[in-house]
Protein backbone atom coordinates (compact mmCIF):
# COMPACT_ATOMS: atom_id res chain seq x y z
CA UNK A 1 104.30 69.80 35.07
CA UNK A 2 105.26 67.35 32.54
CA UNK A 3 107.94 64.39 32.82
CA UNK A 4 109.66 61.80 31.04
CA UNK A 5 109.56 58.91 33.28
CA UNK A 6 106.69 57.62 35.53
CA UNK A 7 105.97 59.32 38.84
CA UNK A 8 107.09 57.15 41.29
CA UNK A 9 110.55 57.53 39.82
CA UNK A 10 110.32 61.14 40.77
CA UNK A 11 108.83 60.20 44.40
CA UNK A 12 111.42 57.29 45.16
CA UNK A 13 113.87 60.50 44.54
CA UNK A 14 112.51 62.35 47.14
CA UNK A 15 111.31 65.32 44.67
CA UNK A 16 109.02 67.46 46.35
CA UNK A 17 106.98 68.84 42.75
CA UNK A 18 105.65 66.28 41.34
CA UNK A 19 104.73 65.99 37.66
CA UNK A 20 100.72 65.49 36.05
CA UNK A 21 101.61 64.11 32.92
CA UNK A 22 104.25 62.51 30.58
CA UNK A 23 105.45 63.86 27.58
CA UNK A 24 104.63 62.28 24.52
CA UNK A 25 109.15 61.78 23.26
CA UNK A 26 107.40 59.46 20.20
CA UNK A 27 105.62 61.65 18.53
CA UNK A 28 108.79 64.56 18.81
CA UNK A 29 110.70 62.03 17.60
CA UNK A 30 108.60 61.32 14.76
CA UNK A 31 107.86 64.90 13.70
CA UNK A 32 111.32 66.16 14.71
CA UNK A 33 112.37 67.10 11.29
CA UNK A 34 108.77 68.87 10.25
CA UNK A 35 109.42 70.96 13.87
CA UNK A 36 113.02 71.85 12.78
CA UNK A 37 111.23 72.73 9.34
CA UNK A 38 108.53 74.86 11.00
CA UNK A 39 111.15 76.61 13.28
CA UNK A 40 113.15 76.97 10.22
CA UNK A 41 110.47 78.76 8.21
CA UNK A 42 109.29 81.34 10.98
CA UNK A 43 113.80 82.01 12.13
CA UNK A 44 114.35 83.17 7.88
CA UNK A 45 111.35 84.83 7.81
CA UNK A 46 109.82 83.00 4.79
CA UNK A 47 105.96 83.42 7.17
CA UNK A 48 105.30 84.73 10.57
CA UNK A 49 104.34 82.70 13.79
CA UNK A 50 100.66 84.03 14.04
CA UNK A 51 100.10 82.74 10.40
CA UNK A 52 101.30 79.38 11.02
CA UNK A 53 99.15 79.44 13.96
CA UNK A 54 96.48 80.99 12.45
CA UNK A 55 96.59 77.83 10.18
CA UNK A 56 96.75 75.71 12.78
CA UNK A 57 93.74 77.06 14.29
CA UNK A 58 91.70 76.80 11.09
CA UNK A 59 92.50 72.84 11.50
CA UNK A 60 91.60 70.45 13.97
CA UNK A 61 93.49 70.27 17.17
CA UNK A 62 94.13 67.03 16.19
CA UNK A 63 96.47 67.87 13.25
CA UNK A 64 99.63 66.20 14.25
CA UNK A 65 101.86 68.58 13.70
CA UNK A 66 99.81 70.83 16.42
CA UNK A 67 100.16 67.90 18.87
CA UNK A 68 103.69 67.67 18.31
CA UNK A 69 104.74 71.40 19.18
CA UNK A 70 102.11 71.09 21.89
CA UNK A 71 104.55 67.90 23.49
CA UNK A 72 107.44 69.87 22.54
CA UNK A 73 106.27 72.97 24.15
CA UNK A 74 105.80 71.11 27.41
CA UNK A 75 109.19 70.37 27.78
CA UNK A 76 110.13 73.91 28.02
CA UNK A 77 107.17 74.78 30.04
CA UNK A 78 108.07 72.58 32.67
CA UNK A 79 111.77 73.38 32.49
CA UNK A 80 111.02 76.95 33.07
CA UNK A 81 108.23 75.81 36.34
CA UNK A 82 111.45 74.65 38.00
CA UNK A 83 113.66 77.06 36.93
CA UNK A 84 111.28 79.88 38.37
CA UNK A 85 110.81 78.14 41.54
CA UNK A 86 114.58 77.35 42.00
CA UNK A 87 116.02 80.56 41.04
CA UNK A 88 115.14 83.49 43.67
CA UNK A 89 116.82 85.92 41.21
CA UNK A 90 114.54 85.03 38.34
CA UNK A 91 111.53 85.29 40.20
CA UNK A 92 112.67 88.94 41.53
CA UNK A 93 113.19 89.90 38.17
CA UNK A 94 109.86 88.37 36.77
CA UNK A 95 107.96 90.48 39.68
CA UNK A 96 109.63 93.38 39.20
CA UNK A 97 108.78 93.65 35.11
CA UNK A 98 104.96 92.50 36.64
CA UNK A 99 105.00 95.28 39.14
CA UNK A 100 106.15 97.46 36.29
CA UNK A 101 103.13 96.57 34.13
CA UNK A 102 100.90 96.81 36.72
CA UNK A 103 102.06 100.15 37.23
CA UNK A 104 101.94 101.44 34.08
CA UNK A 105 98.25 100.21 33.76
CA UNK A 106 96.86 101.84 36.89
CA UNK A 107 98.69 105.02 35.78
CA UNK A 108 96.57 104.88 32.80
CA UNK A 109 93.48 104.40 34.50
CA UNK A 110 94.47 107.48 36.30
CA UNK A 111 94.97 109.48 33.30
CA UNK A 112 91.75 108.12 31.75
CA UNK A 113 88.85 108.60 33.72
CA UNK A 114 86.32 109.84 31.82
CA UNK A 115 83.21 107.93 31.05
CA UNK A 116 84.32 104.68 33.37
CA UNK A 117 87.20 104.34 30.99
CA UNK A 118 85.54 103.45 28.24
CA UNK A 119 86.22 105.45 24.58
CA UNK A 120 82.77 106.67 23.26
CA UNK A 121 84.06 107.30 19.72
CA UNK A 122 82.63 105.29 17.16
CA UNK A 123 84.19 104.65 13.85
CA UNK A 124 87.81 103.13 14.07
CA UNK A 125 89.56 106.43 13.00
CA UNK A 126 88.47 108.46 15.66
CA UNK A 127 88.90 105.70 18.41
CA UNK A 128 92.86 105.58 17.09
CA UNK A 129 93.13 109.53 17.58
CA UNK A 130 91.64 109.16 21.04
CA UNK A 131 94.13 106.51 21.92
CA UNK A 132 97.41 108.77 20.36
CA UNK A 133 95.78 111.75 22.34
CA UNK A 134 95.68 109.61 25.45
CA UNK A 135 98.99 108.54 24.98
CA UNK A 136 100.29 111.94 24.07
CA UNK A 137 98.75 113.18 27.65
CA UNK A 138 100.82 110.21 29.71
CA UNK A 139 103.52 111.36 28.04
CA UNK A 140 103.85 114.64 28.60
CA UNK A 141 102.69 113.58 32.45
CA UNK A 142 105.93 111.13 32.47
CA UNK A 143 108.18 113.90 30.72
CA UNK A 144 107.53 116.64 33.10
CA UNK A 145 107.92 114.29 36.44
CA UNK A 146 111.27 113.45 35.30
């Protein structure tokens, strides 16, 4: 949990959750415009978000750009904290898409049992074919339950 303000001003409040850290509102404030820009280029397409993070790998996590999506990105991390643990209907809906996924994985598991799971092709091509034909067998396993 991040915050704006110091900790005892959440305490003397009474709040329960408690944040860690403090967000760093300088340095957004300072970079605001190259964030709009970056946001900018990845909404009209002109690059993708993996290759402006790829870049941003290839740097230093000191770059300062990095740092300031980082402090940006803890803003809405922490918003969404409290949102999950104040909204019961959110936190259904969150556990039923994970109980969904879950699901679907030990399904697959089931399907796949051969050779503790594991694909004993080895070039690329023929791991891809084994994949399709696994997928083709769940299915046709899904199609005729329902």
């Amino acid at each position: 949990m991040y915050a704006f303000e110091k900790r005892r001003v959440y305490e003397g409040r009474g709040y329960k959750i408690l944040p860690q850290k403090y967000v760093n509102v300088e340095l957004i404030g300072e970079y605001w415009d190259e964030l709009l820009r970056l946001i900018a280029t990845m909404k009209l397409k002109e690059t993708t978000a993996s290759q402006i993070f790829k870049r941003f790998n290839s740097y230093s996590k000191q770059h300062i750009l990095y740092q300031a999506l980082k402090a940006f990105g803890q803003i809405i991390k922490s918003q969404f904290i409290l949102e999950y643990l104040d909204d019961v209907i959110l936190r259904q809906t969150i556990e039923k898409q994970l109980n969904k996924v879950e699901h679907s994985q030990k399904f697959a598991r089931a399907v796949f049992h051969g050779q503790n799971q594991e694909f004993t092709q080895e070039t690329k091509e023929e791991q891809l074919i084994a994949e399709g034909c696994k997928r083709l067998i769940e299915n046709a396993i899904i199609c005729w339950n329902y």
